[in-house]
N, C-alpha and C. Protein backbone atom coordinates (compact mmCIF):
# COMPACT_ATOMS: atom_id res chain seq x y z
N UNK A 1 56.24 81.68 166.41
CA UNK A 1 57.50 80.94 166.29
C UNK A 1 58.30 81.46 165.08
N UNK A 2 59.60 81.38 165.14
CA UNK A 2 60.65 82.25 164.28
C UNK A 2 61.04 80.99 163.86
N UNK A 3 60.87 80.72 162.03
CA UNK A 3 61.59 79.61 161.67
C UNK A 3 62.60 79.93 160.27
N UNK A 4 62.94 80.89 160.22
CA UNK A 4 63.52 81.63 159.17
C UNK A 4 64.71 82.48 159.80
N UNK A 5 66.09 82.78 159.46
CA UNK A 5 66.90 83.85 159.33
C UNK A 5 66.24 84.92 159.21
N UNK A 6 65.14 85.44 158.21
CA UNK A 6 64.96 86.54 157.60
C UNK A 6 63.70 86.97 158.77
N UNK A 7 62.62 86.00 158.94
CA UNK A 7 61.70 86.43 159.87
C UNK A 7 62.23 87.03 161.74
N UNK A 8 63.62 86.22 161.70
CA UNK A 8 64.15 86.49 162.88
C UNK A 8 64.63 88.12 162.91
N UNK A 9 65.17 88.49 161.71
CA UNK A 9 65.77 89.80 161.48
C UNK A 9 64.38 90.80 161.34
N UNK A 10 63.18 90.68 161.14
CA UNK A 10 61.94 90.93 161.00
C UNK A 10 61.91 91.35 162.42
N UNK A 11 61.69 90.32 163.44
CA UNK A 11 61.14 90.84 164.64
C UNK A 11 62.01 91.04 165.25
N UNK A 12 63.49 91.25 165.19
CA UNK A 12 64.34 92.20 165.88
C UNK A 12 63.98 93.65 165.76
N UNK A 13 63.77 94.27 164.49
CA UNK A 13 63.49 95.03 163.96
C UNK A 13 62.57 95.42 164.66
N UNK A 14 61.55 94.94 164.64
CA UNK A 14 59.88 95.44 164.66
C UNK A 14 60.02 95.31 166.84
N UNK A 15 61.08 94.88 167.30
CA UNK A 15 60.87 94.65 168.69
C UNK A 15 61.80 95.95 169.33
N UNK A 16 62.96 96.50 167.98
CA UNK A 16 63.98 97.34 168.30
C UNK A 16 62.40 98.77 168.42
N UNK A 17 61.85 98.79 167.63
CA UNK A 17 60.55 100.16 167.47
C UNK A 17 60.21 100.00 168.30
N UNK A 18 59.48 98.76 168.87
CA UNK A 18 58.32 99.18 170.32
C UNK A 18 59.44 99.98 171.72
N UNK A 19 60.51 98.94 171.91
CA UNK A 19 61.00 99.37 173.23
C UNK A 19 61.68 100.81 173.16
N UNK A 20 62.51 100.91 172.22
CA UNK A 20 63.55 101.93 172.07
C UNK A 20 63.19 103.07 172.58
N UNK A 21 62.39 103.30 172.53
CA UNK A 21 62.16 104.99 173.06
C UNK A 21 61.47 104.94 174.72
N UNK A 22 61.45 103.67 174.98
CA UNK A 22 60.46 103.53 176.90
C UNK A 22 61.68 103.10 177.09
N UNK A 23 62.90 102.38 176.67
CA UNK A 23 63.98 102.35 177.45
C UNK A 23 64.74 103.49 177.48
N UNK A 24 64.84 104.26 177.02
CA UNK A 24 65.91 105.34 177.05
C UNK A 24 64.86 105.59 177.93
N UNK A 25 63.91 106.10 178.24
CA UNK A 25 62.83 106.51 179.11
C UNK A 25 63.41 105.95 180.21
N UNK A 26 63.30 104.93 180.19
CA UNK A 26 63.54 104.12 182.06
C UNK A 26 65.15 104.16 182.26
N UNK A 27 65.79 104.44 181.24
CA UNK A 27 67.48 104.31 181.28
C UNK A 27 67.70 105.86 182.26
N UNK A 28 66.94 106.85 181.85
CA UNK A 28 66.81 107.99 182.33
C UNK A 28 66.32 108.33 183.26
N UNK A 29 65.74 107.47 184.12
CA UNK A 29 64.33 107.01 185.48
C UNK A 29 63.82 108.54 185.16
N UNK A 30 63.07 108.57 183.88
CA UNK A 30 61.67 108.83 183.64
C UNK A 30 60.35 107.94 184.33
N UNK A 31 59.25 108.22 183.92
CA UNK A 31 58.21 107.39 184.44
C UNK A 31 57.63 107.01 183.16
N UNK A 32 57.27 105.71 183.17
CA UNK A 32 56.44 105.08 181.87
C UNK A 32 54.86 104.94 182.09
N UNK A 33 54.70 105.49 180.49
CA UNK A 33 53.52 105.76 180.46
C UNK A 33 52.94 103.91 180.34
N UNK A 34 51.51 104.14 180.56
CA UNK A 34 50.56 102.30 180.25
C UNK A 34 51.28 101.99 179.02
N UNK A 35 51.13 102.87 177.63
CA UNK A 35 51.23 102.74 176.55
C UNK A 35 53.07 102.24 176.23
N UNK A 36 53.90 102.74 177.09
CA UNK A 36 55.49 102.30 177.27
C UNK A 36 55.34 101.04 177.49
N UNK A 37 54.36 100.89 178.69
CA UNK A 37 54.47 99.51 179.31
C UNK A 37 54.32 98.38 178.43
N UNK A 38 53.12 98.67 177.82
CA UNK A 38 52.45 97.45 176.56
C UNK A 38 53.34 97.36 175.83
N UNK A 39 54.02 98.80 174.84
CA UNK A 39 54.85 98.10 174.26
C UNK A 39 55.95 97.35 174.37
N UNK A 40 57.03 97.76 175.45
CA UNK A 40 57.67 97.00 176.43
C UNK A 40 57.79 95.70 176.44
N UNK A 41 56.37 95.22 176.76
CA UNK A 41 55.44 93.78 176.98
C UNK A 41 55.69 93.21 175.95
N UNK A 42 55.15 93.87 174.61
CA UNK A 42 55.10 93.09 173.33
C UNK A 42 56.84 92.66 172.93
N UNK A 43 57.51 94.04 172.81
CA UNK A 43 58.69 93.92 172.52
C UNK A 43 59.33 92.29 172.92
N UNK A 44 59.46 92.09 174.52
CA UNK A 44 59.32 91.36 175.24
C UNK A 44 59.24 90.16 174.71
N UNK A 45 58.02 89.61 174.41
CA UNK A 45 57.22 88.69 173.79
C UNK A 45 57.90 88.19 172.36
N UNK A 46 58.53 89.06 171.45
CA UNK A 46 58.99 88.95 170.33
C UNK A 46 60.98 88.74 170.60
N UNK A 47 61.44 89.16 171.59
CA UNK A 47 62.64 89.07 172.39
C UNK A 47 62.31 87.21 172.78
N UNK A 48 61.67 86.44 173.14
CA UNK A 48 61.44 85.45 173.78
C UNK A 48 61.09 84.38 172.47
N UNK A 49 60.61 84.91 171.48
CA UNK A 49 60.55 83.82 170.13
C UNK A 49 61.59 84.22 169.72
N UNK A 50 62.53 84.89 169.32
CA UNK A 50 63.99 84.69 168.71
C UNK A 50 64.68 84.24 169.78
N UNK A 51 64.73 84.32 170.87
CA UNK A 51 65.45 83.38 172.06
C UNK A 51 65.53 81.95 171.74
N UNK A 52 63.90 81.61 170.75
CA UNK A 52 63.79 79.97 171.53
C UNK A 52 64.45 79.58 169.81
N UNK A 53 64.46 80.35 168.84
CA UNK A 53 65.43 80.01 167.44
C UNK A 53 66.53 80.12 167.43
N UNK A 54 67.07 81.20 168.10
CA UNK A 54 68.76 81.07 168.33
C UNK A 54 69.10 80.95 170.16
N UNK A 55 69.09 80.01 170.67
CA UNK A 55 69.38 79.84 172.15
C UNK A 55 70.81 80.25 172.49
N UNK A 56 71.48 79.94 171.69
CA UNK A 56 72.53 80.70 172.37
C UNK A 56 73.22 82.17 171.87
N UNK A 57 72.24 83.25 171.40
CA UNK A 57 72.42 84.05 170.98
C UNK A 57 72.37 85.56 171.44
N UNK A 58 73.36 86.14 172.20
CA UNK A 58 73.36 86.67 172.79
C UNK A 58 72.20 88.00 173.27
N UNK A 59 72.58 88.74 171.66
CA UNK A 59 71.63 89.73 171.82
C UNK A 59 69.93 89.87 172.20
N UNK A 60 69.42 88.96 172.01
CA UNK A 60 67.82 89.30 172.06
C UNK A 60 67.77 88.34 173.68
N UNK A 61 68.00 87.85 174.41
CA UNK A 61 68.09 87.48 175.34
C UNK A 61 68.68 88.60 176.55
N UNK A 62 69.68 89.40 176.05
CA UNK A 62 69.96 90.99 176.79
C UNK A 62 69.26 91.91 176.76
N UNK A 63 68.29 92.03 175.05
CA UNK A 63 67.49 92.64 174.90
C UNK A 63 66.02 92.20 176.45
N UNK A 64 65.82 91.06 176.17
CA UNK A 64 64.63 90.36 177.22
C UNK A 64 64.48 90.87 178.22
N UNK A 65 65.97 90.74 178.42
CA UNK A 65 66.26 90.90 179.86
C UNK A 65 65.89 92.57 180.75
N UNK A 66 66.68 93.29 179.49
CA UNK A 66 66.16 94.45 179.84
C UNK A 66 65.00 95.23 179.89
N UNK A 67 64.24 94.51 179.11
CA UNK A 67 62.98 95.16 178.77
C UNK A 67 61.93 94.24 180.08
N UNK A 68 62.31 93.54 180.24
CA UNK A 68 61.55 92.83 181.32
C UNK A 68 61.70 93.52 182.65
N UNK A 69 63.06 93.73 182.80
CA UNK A 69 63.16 94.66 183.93
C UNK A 69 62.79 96.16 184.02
N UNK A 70 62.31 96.39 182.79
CA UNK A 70 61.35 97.78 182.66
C UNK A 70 60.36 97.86 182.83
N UNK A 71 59.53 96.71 182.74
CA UNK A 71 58.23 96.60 182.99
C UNK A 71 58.47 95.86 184.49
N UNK A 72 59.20 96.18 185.50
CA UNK A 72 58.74 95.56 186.89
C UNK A 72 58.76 94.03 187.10
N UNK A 73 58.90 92.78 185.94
CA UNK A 73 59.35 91.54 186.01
C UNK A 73 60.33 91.28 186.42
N UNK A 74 61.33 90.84 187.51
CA UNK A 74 62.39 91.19 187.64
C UNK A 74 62.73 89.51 187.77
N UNK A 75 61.61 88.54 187.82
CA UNK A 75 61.99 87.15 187.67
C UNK A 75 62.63 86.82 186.15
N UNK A 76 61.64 87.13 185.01
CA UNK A 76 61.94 86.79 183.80
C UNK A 76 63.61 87.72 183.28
N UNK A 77 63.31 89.24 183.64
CA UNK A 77 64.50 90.07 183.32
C UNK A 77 65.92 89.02 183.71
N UNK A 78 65.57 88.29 185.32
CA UNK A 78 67.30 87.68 185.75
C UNK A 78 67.33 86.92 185.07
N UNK A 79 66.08 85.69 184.33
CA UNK A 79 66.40 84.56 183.64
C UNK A 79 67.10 84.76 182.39
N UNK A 80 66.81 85.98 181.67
CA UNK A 80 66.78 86.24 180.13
C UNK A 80 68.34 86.52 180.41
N UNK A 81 68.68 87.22 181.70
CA UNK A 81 70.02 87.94 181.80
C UNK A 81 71.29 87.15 181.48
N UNK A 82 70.20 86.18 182.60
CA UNK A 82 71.75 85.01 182.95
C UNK A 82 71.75 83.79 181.70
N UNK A 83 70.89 83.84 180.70
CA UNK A 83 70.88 83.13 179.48
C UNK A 83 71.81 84.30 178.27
N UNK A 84 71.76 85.21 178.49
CA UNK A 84 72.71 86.02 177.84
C UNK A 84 74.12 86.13 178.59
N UNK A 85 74.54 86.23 179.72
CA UNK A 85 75.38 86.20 180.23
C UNK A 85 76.62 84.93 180.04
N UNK A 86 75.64 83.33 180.21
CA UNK A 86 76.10 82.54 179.62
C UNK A 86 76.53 82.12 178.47
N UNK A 87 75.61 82.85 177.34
CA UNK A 87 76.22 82.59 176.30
C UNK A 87 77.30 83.43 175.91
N UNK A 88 77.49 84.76 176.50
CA UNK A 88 78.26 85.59 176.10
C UNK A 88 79.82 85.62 176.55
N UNK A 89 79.86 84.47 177.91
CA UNK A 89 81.00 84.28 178.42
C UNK A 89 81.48 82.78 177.34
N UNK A 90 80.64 82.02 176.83
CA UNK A 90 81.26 80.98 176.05
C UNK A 90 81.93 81.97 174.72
N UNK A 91 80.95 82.86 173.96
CA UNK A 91 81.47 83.30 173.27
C UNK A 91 83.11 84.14 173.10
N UNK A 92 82.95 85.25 174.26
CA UNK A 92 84.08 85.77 174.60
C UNK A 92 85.45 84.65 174.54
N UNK A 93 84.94 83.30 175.74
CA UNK A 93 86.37 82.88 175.34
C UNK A 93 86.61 81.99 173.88
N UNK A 94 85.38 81.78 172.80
CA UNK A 94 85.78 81.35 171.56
C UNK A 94 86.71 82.26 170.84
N UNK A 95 85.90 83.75 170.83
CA UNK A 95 86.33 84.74 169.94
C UNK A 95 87.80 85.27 170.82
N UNK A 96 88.24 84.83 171.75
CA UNK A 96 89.88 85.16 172.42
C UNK A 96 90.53 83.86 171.50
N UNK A 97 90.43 82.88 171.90
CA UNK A 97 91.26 81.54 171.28
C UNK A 97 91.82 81.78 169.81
N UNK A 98 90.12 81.97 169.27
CA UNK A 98 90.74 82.05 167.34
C UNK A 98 90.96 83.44 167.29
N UNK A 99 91.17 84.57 167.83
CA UNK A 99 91.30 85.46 167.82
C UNK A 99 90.67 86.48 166.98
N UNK A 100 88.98 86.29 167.29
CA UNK A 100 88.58 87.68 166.43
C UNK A 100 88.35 88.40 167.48
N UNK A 101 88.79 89.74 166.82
CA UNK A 101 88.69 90.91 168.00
C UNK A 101 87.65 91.62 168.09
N UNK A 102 86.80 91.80 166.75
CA UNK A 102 85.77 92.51 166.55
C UNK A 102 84.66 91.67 167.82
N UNK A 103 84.44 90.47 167.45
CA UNK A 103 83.58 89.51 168.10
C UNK A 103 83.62 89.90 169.74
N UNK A 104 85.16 89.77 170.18
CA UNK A 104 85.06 89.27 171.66
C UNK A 104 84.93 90.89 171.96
N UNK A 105 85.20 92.24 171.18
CA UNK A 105 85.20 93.50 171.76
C UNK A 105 83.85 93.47 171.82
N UNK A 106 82.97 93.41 171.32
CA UNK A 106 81.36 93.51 171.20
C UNK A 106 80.67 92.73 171.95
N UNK A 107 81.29 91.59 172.64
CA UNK A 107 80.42 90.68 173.30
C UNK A 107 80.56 91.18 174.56
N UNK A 108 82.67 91.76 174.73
CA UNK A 108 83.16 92.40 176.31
C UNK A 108 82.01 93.34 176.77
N UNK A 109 81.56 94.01 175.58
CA UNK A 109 80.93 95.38 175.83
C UNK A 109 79.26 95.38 176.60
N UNK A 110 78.81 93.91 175.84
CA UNK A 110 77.52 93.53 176.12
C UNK A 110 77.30 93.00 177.26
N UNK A 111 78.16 91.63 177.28
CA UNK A 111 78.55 91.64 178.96
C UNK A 111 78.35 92.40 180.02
N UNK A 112 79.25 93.53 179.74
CA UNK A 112 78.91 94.17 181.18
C UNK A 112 77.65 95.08 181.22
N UNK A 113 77.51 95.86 179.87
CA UNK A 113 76.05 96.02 179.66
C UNK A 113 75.07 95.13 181.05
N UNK A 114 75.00 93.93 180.07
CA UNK A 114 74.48 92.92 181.12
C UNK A 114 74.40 92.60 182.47
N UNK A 115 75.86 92.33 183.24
CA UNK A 115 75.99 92.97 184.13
C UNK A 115 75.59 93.44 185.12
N UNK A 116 75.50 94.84 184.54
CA UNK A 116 75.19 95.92 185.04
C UNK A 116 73.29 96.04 185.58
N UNK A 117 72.35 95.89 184.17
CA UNK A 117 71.40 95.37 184.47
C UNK A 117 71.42 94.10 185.56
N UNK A 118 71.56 93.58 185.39
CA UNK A 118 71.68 92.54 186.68
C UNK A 118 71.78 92.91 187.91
N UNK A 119 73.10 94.10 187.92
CA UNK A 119 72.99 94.42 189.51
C UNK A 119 71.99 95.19 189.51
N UNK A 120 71.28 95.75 188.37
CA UNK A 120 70.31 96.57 189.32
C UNK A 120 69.25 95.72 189.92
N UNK A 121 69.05 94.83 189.12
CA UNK A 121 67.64 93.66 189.72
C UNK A 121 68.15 93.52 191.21
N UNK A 122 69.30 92.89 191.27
CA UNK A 122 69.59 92.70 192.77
C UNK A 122 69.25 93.32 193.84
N UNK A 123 69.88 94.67 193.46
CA UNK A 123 70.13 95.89 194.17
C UNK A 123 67.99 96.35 194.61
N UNK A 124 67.16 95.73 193.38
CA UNK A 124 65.84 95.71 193.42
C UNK A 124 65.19 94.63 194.63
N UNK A 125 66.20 93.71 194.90
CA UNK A 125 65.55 92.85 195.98
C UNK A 125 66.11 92.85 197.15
N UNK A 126 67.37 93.35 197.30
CA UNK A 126 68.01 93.97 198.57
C UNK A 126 68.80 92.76 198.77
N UNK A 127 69.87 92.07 197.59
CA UNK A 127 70.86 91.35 197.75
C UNK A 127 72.23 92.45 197.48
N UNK A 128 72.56 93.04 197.44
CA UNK A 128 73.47 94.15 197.55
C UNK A 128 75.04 93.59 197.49
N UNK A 129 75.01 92.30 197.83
CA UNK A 129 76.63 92.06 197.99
C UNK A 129 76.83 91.23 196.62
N UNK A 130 75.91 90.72 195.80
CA UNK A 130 75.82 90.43 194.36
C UNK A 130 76.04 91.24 193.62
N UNK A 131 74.99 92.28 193.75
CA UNK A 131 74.95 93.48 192.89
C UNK A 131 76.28 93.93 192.88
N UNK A 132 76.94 94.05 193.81
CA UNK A 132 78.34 94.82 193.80
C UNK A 132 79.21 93.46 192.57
N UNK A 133 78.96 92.83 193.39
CA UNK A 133 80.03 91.66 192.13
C UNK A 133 79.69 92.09 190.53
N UNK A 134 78.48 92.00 190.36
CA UNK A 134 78.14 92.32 188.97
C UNK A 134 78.12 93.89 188.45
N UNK A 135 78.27 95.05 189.42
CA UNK A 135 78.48 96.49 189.20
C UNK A 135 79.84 96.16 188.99
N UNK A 136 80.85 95.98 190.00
CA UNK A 136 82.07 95.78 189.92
C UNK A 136 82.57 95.37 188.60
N UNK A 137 81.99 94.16 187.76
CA UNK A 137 82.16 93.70 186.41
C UNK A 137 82.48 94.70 185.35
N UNK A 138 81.15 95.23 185.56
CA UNK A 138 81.07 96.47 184.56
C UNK A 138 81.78 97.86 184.86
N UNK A 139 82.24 98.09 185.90
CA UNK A 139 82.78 98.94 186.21
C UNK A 139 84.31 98.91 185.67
N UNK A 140 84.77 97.35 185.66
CA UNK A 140 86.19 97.36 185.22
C UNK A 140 85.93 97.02 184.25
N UNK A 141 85.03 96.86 183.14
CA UNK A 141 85.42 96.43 181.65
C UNK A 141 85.28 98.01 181.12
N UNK A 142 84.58 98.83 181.44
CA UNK A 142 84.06 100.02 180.83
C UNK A 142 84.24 101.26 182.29
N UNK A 143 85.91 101.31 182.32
CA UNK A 143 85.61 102.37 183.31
C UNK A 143 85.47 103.96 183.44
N UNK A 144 84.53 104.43 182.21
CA UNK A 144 84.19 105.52 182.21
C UNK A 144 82.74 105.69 182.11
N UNK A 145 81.96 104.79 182.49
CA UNK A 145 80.41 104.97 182.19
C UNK A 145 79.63 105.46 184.02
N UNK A 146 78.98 106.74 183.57
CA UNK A 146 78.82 106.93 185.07
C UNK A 146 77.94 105.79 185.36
N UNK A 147 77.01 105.57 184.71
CA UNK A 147 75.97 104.42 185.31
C UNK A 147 76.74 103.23 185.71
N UNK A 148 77.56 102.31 185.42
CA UNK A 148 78.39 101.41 185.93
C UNK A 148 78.96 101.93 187.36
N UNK A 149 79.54 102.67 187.33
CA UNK A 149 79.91 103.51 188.63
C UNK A 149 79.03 103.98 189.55
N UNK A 150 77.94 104.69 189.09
CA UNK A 150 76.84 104.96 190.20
C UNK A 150 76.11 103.56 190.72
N UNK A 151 76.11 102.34 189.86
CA UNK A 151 75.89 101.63 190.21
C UNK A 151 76.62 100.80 191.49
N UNK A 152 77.83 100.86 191.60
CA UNK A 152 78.93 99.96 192.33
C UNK A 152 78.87 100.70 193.55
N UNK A 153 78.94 102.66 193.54
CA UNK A 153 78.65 103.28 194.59
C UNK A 153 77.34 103.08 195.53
N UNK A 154 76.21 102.64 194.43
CA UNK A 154 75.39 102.57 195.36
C UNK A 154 75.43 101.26 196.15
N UNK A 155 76.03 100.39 195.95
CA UNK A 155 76.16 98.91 196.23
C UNK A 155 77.37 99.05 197.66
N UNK A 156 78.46 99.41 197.00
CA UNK A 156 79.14 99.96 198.43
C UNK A 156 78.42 100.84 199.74
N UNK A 157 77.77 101.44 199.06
CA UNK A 157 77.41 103.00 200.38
C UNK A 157 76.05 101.37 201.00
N UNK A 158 75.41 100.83 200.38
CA UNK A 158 74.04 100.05 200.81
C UNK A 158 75.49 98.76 202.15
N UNK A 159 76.61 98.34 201.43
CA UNK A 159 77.16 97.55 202.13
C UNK A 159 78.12 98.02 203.21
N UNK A 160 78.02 99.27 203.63
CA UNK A 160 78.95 100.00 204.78
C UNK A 160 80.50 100.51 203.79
N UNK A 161 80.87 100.91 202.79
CA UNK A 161 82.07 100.34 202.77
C UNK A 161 81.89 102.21 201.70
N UNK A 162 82.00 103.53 202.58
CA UNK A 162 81.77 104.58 202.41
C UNK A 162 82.75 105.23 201.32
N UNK A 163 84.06 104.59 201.33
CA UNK A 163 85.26 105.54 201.14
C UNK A 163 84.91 105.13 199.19
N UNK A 164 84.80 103.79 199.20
CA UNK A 164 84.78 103.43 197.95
C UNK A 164 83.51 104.33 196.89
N UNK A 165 82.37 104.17 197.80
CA UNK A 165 81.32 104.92 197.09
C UNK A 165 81.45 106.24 196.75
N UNK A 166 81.83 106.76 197.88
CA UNK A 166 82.70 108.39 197.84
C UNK A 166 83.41 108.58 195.92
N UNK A 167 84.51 107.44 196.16
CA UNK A 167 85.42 107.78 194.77
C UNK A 167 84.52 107.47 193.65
N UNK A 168 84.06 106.12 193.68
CA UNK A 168 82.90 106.04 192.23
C UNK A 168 81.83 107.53 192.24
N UNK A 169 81.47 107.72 193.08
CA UNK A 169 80.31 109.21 192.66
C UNK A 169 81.56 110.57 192.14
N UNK A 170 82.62 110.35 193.31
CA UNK A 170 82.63 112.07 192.61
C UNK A 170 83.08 111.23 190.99
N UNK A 171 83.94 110.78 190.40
CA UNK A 171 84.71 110.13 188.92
C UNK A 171 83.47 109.96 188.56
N UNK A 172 82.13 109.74 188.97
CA UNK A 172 81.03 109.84 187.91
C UNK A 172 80.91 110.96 187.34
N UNK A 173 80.48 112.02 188.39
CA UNK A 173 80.04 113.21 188.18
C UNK A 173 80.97 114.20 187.71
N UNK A 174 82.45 113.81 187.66
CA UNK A 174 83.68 114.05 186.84
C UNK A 174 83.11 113.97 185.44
N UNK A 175 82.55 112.95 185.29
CA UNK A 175 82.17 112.34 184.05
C UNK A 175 81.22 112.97 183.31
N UNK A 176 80.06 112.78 184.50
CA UNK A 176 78.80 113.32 183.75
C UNK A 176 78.08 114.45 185.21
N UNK A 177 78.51 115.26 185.36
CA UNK A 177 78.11 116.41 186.01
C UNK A 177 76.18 116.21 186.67
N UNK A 178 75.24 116.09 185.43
CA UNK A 178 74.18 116.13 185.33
C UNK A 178 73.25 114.80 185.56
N UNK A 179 74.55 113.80 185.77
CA UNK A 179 73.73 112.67 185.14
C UNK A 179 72.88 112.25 187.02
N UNK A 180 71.87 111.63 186.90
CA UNK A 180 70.69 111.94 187.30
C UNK A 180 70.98 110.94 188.98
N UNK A 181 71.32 109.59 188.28
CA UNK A 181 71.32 108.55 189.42
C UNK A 181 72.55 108.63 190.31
N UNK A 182 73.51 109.01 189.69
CA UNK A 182 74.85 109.64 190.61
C UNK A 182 74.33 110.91 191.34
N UNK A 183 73.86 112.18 190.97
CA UNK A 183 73.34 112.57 192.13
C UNK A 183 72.89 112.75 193.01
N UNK A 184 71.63 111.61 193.02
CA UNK A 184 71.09 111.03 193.70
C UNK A 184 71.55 110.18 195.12
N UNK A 185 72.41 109.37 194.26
CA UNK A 185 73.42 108.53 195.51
C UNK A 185 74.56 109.56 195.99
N UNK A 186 75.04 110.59 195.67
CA UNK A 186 75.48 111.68 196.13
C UNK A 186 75.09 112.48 196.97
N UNK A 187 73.80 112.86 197.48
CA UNK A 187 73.02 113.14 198.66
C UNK A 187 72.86 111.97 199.09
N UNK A 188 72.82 110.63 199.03
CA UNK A 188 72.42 110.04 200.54
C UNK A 188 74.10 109.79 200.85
N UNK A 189 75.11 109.38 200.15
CA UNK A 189 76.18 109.55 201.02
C UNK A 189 76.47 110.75 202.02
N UNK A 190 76.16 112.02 201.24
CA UNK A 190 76.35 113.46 201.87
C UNK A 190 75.55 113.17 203.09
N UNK A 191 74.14 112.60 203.03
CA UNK A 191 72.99 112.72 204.57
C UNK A 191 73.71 111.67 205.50
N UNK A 192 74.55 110.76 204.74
CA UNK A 192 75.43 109.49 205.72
C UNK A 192 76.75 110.00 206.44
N UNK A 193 77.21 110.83 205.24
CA UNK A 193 78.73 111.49 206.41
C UNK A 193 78.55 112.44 207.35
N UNK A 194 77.15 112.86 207.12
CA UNK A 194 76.98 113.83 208.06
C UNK A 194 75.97 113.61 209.17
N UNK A 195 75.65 112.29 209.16
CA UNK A 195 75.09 111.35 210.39
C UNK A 195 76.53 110.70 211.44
N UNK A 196 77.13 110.34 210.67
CA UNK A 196 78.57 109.67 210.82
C UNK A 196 79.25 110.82 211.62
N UNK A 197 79.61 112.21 210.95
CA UNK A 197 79.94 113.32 211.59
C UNK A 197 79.54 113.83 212.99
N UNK A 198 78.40 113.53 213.34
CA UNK A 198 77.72 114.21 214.57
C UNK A 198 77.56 113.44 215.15
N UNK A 199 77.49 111.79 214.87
CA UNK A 199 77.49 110.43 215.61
C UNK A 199 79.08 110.70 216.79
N UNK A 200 80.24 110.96 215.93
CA UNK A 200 81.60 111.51 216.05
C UNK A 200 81.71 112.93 216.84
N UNK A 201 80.74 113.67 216.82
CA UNK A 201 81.69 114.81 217.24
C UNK A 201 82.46 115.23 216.18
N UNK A 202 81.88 115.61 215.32
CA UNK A 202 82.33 116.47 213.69
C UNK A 202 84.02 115.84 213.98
N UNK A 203 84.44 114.49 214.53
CA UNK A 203 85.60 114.07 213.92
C UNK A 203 85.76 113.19 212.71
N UNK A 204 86.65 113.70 212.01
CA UNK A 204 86.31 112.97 210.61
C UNK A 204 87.07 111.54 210.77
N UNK A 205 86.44 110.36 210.04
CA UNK A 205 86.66 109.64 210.20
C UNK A 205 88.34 109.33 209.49
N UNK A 206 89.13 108.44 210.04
CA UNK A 206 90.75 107.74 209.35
C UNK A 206 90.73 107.98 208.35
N UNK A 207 91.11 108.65 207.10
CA UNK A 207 91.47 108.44 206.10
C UNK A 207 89.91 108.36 204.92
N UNK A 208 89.03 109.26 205.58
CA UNK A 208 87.77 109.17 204.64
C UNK A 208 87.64 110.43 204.20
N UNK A 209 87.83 111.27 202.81
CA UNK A 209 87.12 112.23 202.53
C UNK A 209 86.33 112.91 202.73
N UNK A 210 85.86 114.20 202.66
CA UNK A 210 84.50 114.47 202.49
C UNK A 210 83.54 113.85 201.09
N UNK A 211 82.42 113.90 201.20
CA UNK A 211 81.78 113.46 200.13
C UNK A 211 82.05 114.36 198.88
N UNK A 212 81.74 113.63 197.96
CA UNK A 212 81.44 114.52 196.36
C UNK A 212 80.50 115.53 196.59
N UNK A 213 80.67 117.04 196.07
CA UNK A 213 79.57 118.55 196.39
C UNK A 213 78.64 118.29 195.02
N UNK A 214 77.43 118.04 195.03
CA UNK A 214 76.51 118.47 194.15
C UNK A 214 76.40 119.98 193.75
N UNK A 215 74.96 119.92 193.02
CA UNK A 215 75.22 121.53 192.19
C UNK A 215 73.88 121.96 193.37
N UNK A 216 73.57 121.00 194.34
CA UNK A 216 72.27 121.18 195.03
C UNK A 216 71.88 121.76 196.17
C-alpha cells in the first residue's frame, strides 16, 4: 500500500524499469521473453497500488492498462483503461474551463494514447466496430502516428469498409515506410482487392483505388 507522495513517486519509478524495455518490445510485436512477462506482472502490481492512492489519476492506471495488455490480460488491461479514460476526460474538460493548456495538451495526448490501446483489446476479441470508435479517437487527436492509423485501417478493412483502410495504410506508410503493423495490414488488403478483383472479372470496383504497394 502507497501512503506517502514520495513512496508513490518511488514505485512509479521502480515500475517505469521493469516494463520499459518489454513494452517497446510488444509496441514493436517483438515476442516476450518469461523474464518480460514477470516483469510486466510486477510492474503491473505496483501500477495497481498507486491506482488505489491516487484514483483518479490518470497516468499509472494507462500505465496498468497497458502493461496488462502485454501480458495477455485483456480483462484487467480494459478495466485499468477505462479508469484512465474516465479520469482523463473529467480532467481535459477541467483543464479547458480554467484554461491550462499545458494540462489539457498532455492529458489530449494520453487519451488517445489510451484509446488506441483499447482498440487494440477489442480488435483482440473480435468487437471491431468499437475498436474503430476508439482507433478513430486517436486517429483524429494525433493525425500523424502510423500506429493510430494502422489501427483504424485494420478496423475498417475487418468491417467491409475497403476504401477507408486503403487511405489510412498508404498515409501510414507515407509516414513510416518500415513500420511493421501497417505492412502487415497492407498485404491482407492487397490479398482482399485481389479476391474482390477476380470475384469481378479484374473490374475495378466505383471509385476504389488500388491498394498501397509494399517494398514486398
Amino acid at each position: 500500500m502507497v501512503t506517502s507522495n514520495g513512496e508513490y513517486e518511488l514505485r512509479s519509478d521502480k515500475a517505469l524499469v521493469l516494463c520499459r524495455t518489454a513494452l517497446e518490445k510488444f509496441d514493436r510485436s517483438e515476442e516476450l521473453t518469461e523474464e518480460d512477462k514477470t516483469k510486466l506482472e510486477k510492474a503491473a502490481k505496483l501500477y495497481e497500488t498507486m491506482m488505489l492512492y491516487r484514483p483518479t489519476a490518470v497516468e499509472p492506471a494507462f500505465q496498468a492498462g497497458r502493461t496488462y495488455f502485454a501480458v495477455g490480460n485483456t480483462d484487467m488491461a480494459e478495466a485499468s483503461l477505462n479508469q484512465a479514460i474516465l479520469s482523463g476526460e473529467e480532467i481535459l474538460r477541467q483543464s479547458t474551463a480554467n484554461g491550462n493548456a499545458s494540462v489539457k495538451e498532455a492529458t489530449r495526448l494520453t487519451l488517445a494514447e489510451a484509446r488506441y490501446v483499447r482498440s487494440l483489446i477489442y480488435q483482440s476479441v473480435g468487437d471491431f466496430k468499437t475498436a474503430f470508435a476508439d482507433a478513430d479517437y486517436a486517429a483524429q487527436q494525433v493525425n500523424n502516428s502510423p500506429n493510430y492509423l494502422s489501427a483504424r485501417a485494420s478496423c475498417s478493412l475487418q468491417l467491409g469498409n475497403m476504401q477507408p483502410a486503403m487511405n489510412d495504410i498508404a498515409y501510414a506508410l507515407k509516414l513510416d515506410p518500415g513500420h511493421k503493423r501497417s505492412l502487415q495490414i497492407a498485404n491482407l488488403i492487397d490479398a482482399e482487392y485481389r479476391a474482390t478483383q477476380a470475384g469481378k472479372g479484374a473490374t475495378q470496383p466505383d471509385g476504389q483505388n488500388p491498394p498501397p504497394k509494399t517494398s514486398n
